[in-house]
N, C-alpha and C. Protein backbone atom coordinates (compact mmCIF):
# COMPACT_ATOMS: atom_id res chain seq x y z
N UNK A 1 0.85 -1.18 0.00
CA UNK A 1 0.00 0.00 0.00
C UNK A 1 0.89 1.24 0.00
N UNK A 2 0.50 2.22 -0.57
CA UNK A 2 1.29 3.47 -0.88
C UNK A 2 1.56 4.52 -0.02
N UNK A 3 2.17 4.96 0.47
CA UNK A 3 2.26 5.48 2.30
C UNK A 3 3.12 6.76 1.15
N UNK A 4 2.10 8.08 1.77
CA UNK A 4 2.64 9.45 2.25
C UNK A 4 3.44 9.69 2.75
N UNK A 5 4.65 10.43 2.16
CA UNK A 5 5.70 11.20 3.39
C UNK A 5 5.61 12.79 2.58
N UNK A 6 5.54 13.42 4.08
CA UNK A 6 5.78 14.95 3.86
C UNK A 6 6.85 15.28 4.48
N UNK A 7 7.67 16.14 3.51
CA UNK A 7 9.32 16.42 4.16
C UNK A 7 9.03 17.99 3.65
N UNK A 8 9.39 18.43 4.66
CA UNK A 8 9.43 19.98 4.76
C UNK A 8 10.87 20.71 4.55
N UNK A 9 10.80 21.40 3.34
CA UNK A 9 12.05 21.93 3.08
C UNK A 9 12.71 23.16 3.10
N UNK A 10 13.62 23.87 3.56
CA UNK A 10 13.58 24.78 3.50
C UNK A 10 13.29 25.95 2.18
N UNK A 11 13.76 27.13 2.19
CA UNK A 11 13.10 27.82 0.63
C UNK A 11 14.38 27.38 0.16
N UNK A 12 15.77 27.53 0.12
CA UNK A 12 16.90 27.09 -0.60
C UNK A 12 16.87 25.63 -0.88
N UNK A 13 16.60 25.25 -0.01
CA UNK A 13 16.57 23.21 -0.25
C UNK A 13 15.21 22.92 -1.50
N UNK A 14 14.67 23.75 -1.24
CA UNK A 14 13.49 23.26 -2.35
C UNK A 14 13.29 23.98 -3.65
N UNK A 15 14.01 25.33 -3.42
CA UNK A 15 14.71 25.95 -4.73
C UNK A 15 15.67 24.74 -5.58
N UNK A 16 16.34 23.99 -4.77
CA UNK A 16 17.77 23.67 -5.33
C UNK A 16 17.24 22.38 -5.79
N UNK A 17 15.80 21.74 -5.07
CA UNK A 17 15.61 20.61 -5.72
C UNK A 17 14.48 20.85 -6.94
N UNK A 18 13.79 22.13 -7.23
CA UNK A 18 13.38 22.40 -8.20
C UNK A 18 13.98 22.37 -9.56
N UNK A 19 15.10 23.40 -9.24
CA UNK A 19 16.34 23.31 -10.32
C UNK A 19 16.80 21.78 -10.79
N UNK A 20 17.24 20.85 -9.75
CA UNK A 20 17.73 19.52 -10.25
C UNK A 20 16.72 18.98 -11.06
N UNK A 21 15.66 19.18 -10.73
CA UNK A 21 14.23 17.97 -11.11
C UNK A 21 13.92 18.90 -12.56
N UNK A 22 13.52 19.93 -12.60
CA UNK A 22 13.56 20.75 -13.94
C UNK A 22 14.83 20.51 -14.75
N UNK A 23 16.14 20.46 -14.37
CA UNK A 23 17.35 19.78 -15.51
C UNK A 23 17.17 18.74 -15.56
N UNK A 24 16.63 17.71 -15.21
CA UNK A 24 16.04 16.41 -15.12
C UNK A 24 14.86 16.07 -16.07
N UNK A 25 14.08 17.01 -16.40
CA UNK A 25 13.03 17.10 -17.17
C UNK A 25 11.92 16.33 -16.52
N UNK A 26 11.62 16.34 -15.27
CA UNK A 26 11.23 15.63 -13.85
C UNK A 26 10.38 16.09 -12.92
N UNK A 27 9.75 15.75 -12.75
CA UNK A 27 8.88 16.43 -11.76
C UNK A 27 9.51 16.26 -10.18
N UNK A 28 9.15 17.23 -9.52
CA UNK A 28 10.23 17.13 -7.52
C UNK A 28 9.23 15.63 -7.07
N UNK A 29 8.96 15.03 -7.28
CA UNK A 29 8.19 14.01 -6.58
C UNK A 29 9.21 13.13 -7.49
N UNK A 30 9.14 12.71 -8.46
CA UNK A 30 9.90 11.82 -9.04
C UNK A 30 11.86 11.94 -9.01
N UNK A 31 11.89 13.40 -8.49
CA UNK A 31 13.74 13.34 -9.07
C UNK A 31 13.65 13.01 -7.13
N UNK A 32 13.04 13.27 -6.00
CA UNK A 32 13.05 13.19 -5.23
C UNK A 32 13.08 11.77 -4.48
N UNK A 33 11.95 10.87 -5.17
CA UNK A 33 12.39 9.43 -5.14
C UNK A 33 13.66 8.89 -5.63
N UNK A 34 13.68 9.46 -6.81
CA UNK A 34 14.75 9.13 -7.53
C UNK A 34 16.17 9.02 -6.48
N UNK A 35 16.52 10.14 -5.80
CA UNK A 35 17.19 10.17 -4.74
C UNK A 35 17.14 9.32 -3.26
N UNK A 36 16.02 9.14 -3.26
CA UNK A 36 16.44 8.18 -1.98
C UNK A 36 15.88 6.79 -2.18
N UNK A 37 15.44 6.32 -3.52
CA UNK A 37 15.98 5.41 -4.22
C UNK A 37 17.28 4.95 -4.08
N UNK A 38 18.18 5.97 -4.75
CA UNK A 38 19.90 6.01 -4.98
C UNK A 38 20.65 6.01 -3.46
N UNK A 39 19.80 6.58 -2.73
CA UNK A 39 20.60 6.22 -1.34
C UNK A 39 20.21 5.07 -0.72
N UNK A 40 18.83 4.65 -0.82
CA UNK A 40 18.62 3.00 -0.18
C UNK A 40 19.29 2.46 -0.81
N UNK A 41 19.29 2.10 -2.29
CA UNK A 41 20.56 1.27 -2.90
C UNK A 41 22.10 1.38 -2.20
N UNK A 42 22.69 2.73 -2.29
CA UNK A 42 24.00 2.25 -1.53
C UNK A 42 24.08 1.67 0.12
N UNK A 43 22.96 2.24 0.34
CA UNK A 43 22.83 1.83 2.01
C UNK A 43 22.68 0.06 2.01
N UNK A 44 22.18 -0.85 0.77
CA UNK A 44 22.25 -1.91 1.20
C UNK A 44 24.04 -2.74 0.09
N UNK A 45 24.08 -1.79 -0.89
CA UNK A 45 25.22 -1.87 -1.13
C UNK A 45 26.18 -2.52 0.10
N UNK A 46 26.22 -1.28 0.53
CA UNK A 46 27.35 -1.04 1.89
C UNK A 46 26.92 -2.33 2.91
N UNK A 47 25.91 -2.46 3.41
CA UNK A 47 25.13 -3.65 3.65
C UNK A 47 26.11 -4.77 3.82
N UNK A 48 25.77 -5.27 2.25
CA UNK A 48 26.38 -6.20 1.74
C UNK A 48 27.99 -6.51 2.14
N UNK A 49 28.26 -5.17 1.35
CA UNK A 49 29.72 -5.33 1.32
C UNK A 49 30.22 -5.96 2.58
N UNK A 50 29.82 -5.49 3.62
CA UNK A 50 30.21 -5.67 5.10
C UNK A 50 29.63 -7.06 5.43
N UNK A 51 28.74 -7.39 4.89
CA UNK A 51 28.22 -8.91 5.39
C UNK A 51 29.35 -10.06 4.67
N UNK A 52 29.67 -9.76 3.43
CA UNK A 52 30.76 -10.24 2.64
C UNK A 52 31.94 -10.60 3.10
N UNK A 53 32.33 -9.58 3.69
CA UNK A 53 33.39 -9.09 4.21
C UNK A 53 33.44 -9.92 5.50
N UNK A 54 32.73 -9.96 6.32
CA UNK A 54 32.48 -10.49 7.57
C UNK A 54 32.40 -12.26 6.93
N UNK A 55 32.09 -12.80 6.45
CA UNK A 55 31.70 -14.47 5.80
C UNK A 55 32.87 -14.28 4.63
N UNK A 56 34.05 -14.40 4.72
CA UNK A 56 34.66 -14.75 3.19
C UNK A 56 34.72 -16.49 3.25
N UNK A 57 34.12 -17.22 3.81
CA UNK A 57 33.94 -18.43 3.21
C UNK A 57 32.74 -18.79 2.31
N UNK A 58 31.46 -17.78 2.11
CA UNK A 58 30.62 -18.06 1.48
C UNK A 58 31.39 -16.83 0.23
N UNK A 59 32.23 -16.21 0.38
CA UNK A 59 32.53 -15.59 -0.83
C UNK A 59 33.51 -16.44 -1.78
N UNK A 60 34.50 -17.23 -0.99
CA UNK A 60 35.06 -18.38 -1.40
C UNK A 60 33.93 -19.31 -2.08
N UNK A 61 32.89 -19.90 -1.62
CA UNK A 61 31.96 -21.18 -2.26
C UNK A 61 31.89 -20.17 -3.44
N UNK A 62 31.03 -18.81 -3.23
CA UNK A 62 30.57 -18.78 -4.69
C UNK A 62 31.63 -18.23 -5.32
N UNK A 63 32.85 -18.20 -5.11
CA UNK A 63 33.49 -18.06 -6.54
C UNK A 63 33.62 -19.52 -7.06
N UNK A 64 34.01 -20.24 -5.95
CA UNK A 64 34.36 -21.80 -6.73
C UNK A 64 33.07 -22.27 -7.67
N UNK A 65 32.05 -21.91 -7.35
CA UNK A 65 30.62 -22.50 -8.11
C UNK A 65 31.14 -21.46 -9.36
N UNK A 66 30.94 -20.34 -9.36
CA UNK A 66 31.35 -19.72 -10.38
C UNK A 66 32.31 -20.06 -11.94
N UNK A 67 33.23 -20.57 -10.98
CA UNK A 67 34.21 -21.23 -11.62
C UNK A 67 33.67 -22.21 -12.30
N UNK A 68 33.02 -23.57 -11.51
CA UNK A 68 32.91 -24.79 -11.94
C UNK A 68 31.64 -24.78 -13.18
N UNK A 69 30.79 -22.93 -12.64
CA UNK A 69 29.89 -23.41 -13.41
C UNK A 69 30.37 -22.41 -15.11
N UNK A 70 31.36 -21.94 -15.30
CA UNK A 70 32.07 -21.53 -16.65
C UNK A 70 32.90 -22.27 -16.84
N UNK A 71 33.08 -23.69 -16.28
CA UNK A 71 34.11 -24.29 -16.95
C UNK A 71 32.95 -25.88 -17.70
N UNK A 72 31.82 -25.48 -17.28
CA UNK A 72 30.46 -26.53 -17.47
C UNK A 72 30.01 -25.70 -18.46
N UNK A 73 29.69 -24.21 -18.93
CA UNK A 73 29.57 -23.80 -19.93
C UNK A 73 30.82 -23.55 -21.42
N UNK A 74 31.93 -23.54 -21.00
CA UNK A 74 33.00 -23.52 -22.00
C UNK A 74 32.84 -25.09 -22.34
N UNK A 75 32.84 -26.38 -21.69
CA UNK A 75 32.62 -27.58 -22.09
C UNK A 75 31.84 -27.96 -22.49
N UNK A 76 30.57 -27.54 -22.75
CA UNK A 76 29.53 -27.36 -23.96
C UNK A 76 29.65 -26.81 -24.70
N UNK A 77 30.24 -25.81 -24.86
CA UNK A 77 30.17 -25.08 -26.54
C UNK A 77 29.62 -23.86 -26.18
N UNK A 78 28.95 -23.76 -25.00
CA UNK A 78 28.21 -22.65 -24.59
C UNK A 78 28.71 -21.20 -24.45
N UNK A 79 28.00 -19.69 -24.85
CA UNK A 79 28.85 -18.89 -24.27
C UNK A 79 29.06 -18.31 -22.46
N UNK A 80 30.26 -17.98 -22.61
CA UNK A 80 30.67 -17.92 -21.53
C UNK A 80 31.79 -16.83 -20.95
N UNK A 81 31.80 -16.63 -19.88
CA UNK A 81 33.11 -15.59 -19.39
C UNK A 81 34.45 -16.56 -19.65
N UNK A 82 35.93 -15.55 -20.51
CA UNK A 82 36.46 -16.26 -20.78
C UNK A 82 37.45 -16.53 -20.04
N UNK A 83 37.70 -17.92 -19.60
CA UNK A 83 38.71 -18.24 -17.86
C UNK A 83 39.84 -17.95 -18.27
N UNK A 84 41.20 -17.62 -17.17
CA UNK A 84 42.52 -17.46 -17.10
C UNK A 84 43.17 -18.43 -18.31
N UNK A 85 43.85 -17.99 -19.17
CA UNK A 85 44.44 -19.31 -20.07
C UNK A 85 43.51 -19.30 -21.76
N UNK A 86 42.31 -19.07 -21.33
CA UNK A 86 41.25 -19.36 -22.74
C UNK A 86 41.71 -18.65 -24.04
C-alpha cells in the first residue's frame, strides 16, 4: 500500500531541488524518489559489502561455483566468461 511522506524543506533546499528535477526534465516528486531510491541502494550496497566481508567463506563457495559453473559452460560449446588461459 502506498504510504505518504511529507518532508518539509527549507526555501533554498526546495529551490535547489526544483532546479535539479527541472534539468532532469522531472517532476520534484519523481527526481526526489529518484534520490532516496539512490541512497537505499547504496545503504544496502554497503550492507552487503560488510556482510561479505564479515563471511569470506561463502565468498570463497561462490566463486568456486562460479568457476565450476564456466568451466560446465565452456565444455559445452556454450557462451561464456572467458577463464585465465582461454
Amino acid at each position: 500500500m502506498p504510504r505518504t511522506l511529507t518532508l518539509r524543506l527549507s526555501e533554498a533546499a526546495y529551490e535547489a531541488v526544483k532546479r535539479y528535477a527541472e534539468a532532469d526534465h522531472t517532476s520534484m516528486n519523481a527526481w526526489v524518489e529518484s534520490l532516496l531510491d539512490t541512497e537505499d541502494m547504496r545503504r544496502r550496497c554497503a550492507a552487503h559489502a560488510a556482510w561479505v566481508t564479515a563471511n569470506p567463506a561463502v565468498s570463497q563457495a561462490a566463486l568456486a561455483f562460479t568457476d565450476a559453473n564456466q568451466q560446465s559452460l565452456a565444455a559445452a560449446g556454450l557462451p561464456h566468461v572467458a577463464l585465465p588461459g582461454e
